[in-house]
PDB file of N, CA and C in Angstrom:
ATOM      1  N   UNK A   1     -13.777  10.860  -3.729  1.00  0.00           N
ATOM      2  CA  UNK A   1     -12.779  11.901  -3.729  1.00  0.00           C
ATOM      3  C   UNK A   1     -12.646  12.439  -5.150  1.00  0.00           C
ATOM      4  N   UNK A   2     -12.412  13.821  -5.370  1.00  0.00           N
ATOM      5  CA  UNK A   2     -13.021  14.283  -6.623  1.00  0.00           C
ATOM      6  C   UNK A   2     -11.174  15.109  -6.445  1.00  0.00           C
ATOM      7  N   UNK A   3     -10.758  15.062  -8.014  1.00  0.00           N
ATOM      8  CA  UNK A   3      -9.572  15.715  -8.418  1.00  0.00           C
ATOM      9  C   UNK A   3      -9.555  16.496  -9.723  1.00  0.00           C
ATOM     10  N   UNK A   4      -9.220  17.708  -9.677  1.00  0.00           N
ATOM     11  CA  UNK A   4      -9.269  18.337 -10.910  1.00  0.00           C
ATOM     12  C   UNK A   4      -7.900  18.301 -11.795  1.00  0.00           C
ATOM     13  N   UNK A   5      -8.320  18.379 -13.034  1.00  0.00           N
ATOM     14  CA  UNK A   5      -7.283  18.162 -14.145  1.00  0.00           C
ATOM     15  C   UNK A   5      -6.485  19.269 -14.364  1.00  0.00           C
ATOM     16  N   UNK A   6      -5.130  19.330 -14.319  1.00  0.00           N
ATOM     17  CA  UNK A   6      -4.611  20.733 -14.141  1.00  0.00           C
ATOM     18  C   UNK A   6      -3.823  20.744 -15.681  1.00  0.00           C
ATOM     19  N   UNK A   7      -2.970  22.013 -15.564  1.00  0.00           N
ATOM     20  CA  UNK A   7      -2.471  22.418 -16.872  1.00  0.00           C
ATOM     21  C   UNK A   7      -1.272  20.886 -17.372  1.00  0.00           C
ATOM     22  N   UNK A   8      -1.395  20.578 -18.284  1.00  0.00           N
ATOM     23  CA  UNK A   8      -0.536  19.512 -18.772  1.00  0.00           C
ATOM     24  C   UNK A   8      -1.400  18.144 -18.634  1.00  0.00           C
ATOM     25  N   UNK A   9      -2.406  18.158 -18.523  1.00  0.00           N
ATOM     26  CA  UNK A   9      -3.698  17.170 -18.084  1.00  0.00           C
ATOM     27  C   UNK A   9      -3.047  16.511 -16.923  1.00  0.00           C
ATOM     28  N   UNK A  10      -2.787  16.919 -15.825  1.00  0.00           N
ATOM     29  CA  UNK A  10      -1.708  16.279 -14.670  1.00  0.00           C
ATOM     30  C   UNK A  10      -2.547  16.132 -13.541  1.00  0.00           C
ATOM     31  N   UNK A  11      -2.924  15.195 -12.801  1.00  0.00           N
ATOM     32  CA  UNK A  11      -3.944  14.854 -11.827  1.00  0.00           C
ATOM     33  C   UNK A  11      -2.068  14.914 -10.346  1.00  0.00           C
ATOM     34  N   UNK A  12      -2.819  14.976  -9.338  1.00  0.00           N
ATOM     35  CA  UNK A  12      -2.585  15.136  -7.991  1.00  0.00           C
ATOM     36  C   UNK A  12      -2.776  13.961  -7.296  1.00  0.00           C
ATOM     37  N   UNK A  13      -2.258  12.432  -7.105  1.00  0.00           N
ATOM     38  CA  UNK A  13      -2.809  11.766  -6.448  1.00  0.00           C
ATOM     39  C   UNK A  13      -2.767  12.083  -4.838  1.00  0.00           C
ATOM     40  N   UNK A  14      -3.299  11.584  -4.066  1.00  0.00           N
ATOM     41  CA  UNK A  14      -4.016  12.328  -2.346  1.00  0.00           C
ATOM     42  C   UNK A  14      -2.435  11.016  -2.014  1.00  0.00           C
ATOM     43  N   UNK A  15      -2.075  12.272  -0.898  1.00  0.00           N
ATOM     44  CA  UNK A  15      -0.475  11.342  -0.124  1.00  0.00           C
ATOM     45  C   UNK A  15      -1.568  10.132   0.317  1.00  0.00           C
ATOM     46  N   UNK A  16      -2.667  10.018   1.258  1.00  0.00           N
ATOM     47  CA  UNK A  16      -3.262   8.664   1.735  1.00  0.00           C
ATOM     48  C   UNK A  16      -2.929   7.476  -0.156  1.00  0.00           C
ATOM     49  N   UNK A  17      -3.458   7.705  -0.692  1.00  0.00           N
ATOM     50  CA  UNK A  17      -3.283   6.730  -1.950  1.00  0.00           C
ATOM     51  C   UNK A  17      -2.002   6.648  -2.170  1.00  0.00           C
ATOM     52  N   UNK A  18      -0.896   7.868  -2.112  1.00  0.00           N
ATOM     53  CA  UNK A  18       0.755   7.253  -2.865  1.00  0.00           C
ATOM     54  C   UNK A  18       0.909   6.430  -1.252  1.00  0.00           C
ATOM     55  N   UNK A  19       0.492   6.354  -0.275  1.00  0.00           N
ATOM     56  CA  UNK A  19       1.573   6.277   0.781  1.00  0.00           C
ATOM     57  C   UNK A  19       0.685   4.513   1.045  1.00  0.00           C
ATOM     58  N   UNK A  20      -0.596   3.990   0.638  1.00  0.00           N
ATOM     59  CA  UNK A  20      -1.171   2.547   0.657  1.00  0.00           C
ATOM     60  C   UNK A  20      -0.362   2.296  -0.401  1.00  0.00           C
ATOM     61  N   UNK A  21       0.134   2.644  -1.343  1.00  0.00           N
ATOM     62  CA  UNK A  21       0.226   1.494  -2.762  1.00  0.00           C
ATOM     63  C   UNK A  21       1.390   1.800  -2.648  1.00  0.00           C
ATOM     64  N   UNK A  22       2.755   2.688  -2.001  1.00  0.00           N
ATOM     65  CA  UNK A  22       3.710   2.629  -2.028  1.00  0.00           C
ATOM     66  C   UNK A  22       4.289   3.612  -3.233  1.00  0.00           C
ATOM     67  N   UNK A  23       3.830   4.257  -3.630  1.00  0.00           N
ATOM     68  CA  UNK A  23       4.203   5.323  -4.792  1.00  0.00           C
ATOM     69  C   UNK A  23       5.215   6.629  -4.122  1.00  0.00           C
ATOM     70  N   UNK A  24       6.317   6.748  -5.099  1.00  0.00           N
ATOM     71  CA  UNK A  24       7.133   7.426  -5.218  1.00  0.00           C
ATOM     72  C   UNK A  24       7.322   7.693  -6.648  1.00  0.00           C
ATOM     73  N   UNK A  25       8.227   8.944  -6.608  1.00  0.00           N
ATOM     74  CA  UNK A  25       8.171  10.328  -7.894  1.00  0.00           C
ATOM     75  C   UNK A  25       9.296   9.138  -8.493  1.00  0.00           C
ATOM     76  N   UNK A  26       8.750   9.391  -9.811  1.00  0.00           N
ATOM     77  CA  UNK A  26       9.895   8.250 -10.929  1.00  0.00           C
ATOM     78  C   UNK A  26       9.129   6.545 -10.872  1.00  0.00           C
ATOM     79  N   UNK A  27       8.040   6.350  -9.960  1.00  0.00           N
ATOM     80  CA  UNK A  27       7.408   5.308 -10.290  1.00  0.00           C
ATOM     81  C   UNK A  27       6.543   5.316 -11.239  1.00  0.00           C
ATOM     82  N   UNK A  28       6.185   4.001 -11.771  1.00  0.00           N
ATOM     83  CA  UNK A  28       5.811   3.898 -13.632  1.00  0.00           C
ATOM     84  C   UNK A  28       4.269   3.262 -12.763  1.00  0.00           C
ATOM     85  N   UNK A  29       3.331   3.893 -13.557  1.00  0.00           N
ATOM     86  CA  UNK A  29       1.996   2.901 -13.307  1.00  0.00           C
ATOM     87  C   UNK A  29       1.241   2.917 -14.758  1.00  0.00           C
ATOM     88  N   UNK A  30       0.063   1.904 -14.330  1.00  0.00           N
ATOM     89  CA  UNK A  30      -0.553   1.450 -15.487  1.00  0.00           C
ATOM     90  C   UNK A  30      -1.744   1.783 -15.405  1.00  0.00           C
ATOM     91  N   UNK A  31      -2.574   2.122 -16.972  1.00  0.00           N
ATOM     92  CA  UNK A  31      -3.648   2.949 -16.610  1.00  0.00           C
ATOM     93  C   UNK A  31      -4.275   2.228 -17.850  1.00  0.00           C
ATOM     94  N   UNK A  32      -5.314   1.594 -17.346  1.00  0.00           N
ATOM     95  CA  UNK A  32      -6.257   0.881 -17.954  1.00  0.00           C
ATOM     96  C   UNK A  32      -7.963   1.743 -18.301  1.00  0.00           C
ATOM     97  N   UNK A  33      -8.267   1.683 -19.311  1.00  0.00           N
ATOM     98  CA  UNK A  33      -9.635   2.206 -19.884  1.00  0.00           C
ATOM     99  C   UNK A  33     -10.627   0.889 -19.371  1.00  0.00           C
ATOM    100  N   UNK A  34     -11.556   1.055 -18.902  1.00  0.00           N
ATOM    101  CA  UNK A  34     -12.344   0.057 -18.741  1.00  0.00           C
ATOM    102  C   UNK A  34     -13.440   0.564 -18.605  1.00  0.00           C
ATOM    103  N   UNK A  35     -13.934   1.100 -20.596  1.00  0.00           N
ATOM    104  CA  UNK A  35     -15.310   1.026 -20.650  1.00  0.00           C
ATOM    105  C   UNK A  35     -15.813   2.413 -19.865  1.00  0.00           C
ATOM    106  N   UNK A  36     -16.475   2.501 -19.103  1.00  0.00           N
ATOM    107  CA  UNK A  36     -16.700   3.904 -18.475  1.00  0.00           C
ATOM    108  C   UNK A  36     -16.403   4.248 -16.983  1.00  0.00           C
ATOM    109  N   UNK A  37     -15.048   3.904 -16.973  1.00  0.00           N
ATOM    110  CA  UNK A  37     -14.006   3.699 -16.086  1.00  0.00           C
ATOM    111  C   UNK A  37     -12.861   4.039 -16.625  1.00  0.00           C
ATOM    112  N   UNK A  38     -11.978   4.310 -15.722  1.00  0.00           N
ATOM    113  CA  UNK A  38     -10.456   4.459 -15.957  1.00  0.00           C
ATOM    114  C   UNK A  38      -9.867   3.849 -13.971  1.00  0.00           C
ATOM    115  N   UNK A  39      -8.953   3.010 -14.365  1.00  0.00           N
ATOM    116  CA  UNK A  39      -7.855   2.349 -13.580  1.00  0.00           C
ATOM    117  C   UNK A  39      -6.375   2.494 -13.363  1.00  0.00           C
ATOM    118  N   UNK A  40      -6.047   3.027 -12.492  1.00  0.00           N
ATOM    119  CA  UNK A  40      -4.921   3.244 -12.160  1.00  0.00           C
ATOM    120  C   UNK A  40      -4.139   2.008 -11.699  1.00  0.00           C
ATOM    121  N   UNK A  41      -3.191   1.517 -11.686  1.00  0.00           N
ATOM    122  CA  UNK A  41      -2.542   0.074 -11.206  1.00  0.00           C
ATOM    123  C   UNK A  41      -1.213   0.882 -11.182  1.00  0.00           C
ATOM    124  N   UNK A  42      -0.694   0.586  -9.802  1.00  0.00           N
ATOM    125  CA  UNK A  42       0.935   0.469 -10.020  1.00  0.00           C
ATOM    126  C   UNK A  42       1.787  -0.180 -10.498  1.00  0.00           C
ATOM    127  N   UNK A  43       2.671  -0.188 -11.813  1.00  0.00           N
ATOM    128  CA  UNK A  43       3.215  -0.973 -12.877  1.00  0.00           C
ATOM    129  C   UNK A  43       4.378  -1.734 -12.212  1.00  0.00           C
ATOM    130  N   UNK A  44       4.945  -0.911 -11.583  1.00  0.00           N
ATOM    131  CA  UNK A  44       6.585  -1.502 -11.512  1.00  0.00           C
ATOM    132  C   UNK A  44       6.287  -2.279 -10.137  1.00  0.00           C
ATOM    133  N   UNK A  45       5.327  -2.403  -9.228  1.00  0.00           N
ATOM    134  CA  UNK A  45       5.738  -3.384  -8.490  1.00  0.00           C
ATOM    135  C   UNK A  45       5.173  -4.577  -8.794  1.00  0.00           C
ATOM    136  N   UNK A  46       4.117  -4.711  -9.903  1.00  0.00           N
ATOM    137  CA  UNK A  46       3.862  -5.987 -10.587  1.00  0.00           C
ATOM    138  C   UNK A  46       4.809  -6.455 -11.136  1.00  0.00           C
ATOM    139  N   UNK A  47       5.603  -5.996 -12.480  1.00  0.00           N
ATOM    140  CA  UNK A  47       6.644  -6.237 -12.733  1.00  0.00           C
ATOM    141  C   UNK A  47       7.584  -6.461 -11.815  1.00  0.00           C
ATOM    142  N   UNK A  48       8.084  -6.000 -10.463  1.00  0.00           N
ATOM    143  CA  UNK A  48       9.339  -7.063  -9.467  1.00  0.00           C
ATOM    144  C   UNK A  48       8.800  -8.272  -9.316  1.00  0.00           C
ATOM    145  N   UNK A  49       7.294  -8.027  -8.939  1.00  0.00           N
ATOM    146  CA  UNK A  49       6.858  -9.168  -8.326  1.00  0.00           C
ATOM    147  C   UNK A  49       7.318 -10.308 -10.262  1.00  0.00           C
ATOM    148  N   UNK A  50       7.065 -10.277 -10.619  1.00  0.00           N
ATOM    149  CA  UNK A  50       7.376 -10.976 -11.863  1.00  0.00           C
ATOM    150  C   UNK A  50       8.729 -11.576 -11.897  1.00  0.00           C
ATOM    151  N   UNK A  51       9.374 -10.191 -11.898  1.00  0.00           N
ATOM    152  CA  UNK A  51      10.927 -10.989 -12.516  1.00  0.00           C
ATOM    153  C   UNK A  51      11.410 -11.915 -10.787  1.00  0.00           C
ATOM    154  N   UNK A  52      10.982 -11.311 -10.145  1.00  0.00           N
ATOM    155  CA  UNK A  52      11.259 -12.133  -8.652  1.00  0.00           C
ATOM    156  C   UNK A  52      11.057 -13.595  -9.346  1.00  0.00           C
ATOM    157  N   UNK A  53       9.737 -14.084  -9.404  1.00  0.00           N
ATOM    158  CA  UNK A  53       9.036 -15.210  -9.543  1.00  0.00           C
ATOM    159  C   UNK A  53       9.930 -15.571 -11.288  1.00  0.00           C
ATOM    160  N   UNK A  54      10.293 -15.337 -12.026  1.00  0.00           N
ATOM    161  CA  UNK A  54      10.793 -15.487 -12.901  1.00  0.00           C
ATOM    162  C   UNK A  54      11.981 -16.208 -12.880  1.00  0.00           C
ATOM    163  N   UNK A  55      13.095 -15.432 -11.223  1.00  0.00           N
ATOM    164  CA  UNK A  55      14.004 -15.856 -11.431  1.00  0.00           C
ATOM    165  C   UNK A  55      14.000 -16.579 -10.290  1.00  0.00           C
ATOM    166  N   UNK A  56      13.203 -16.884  -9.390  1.00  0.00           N
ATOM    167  CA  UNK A  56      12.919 -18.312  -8.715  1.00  0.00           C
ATOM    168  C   UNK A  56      13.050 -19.546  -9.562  1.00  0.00           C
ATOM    169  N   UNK A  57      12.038 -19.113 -10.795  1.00  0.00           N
ATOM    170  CA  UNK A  57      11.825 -20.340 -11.042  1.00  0.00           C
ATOM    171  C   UNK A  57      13.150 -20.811 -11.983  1.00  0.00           C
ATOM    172  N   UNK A  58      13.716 -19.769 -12.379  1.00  0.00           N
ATOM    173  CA  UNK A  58      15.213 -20.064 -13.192  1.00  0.00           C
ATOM    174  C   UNK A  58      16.389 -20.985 -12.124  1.00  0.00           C
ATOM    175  N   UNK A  59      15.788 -20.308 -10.648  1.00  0.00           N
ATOM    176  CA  UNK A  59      17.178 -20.847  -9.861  1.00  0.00           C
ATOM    177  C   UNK A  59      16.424 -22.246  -9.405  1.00  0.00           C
ATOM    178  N   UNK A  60      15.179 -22.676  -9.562  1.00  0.00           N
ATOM    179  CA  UNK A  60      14.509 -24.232  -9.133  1.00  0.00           C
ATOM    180  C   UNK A  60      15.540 -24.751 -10.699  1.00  0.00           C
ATOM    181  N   UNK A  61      15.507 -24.128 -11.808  1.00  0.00           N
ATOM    182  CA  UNK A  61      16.046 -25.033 -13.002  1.00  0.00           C
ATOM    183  C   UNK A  61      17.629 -25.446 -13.350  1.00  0.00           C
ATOM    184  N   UNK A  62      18.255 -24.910 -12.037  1.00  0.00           N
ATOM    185  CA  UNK A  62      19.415 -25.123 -11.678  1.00  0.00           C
ATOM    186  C   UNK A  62      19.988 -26.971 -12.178  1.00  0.00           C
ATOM    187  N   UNK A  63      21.322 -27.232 -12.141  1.00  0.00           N
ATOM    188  CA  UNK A  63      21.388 -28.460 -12.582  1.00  0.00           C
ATOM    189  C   UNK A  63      21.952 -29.213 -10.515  1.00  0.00           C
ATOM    190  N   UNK A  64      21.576 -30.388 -10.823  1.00  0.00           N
ATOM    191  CA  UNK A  64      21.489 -31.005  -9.312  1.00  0.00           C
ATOM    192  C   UNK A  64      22.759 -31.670  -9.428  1.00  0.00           C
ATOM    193  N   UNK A  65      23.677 -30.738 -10.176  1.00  0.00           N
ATOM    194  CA  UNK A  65      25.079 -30.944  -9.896  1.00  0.00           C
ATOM    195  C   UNK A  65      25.988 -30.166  -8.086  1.00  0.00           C
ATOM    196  N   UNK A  66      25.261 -29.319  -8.024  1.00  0.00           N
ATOM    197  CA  UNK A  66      25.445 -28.387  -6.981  1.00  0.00           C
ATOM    198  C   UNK A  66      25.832 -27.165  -7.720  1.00  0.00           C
ATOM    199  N   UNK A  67      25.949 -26.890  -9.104  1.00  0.00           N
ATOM    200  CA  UNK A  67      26.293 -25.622  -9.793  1.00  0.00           C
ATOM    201  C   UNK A  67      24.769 -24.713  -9.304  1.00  0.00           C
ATOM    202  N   UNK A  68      24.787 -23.758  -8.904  1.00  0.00           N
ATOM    203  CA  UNK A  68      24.235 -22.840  -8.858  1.00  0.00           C
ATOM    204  C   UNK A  68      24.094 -21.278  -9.567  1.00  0.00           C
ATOM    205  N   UNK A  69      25.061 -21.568 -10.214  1.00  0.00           N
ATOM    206  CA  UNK A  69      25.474 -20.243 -11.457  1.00  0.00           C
ATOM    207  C   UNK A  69      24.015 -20.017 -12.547  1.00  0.00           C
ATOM    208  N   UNK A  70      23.570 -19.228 -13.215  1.00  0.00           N
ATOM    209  CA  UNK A  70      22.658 -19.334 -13.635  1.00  0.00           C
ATOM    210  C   UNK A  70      23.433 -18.566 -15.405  1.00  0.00           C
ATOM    211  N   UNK A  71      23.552 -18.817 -16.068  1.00  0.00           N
ATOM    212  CA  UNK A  71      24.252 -18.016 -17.185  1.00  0.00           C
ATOM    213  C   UNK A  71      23.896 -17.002 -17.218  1.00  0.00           C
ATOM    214  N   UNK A  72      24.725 -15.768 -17.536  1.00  0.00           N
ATOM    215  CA  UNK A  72      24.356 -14.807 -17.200  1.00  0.00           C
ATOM    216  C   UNK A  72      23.474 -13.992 -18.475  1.00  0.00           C
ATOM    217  N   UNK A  73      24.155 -14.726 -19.643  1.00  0.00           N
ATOM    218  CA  UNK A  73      23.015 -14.350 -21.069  1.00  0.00           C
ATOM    219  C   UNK A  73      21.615 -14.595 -20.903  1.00  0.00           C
ATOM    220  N   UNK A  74      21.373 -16.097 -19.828  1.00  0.00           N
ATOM    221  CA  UNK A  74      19.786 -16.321 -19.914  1.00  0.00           C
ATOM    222  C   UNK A  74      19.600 -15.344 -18.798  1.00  0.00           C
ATOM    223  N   UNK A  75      20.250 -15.103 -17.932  1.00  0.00           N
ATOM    224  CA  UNK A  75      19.071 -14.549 -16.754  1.00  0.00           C
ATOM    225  C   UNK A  75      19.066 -12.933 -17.573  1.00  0.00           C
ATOM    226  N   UNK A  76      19.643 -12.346 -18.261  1.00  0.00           N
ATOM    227  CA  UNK A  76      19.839 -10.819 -18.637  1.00  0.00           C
ATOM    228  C   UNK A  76      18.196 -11.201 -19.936  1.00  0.00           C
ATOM    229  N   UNK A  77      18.034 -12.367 -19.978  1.00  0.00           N
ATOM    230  CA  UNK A  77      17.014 -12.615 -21.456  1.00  0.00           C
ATOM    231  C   UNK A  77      15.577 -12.324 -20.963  1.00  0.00           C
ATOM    232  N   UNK A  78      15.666 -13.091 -19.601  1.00  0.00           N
ATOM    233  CA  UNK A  78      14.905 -12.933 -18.697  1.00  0.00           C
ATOM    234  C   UNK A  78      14.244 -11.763 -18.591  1.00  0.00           C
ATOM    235  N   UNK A  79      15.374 -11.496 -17.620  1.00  0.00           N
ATOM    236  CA  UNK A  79      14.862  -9.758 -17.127  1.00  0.00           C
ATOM    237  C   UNK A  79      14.919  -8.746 -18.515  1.00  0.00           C
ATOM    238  N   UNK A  80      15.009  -8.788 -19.372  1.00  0.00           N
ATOM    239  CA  UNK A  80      14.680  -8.175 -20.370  1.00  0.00           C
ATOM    240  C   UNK A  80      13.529  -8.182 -20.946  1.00  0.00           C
ATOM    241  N   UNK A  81      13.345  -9.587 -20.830  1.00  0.00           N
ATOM    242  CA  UNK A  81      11.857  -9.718 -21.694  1.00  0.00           C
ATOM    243  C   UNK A  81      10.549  -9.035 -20.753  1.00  0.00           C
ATOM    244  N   UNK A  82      11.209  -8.955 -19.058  1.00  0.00           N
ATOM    245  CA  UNK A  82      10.121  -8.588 -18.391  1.00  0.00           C
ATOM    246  C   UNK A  82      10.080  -6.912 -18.498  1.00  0.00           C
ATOM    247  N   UNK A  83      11.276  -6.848 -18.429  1.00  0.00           N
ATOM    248  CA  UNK A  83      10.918  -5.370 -18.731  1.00  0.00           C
ATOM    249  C   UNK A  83      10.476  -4.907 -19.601  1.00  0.00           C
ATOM    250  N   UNK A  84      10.423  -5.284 -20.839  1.00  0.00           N
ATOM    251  CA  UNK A  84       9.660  -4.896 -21.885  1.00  0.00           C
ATOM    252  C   UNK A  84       8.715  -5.060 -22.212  1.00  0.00           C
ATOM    253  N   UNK A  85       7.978  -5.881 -21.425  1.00  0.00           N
ATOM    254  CA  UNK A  85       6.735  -6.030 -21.671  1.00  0.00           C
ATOM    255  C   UNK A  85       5.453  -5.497 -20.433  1.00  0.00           C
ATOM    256  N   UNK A  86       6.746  -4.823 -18.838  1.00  0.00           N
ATOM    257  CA  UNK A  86       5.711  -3.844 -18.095  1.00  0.00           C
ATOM    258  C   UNK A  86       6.027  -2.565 -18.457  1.00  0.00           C
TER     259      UNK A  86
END
């Protein structure tokens, strides 16, 4: 499938591709150079999938008091650090 580069270097992705990977307007993706290639990856649902698994593993580190509270400074440290780094 062949796409031309329009004014603002702005490509058109085909609705079949936004509507498999789940893309909507205001979603962030990632675009990798690879050599004599270029890669498109959708960013932000790697990143949920992350902080999801992030804060699983925060609520397994719970104390086996029955407290379930998680402080709210670490979990905000958390999700910060993930966001800044997708």
């Amino acid at each position: 499938m062949y796409r031309k580069i329009s004014r603002g270097f702005q490509i058109t992705l085909p609705p079949e591709f936004r509507e498999r990977h789940g893309l909507k307007i205001g979603d962030v993706i990632e675009m990798r150079d690879e050599g004599y290639s270029l890669s498109i990856h959708p960013a932000l649902q790697t990143s949920s999938q992350n902080m999801a698994t992030k804060l699983i593993e925060l609520l397994k580190q719970s104390p086996a008091d029955g407290v379930t509270e998680i402080p709210e400074e670490r979990l905000l440290n958390v999700l910060g650090n993930e966001i800044e780094t997708s």
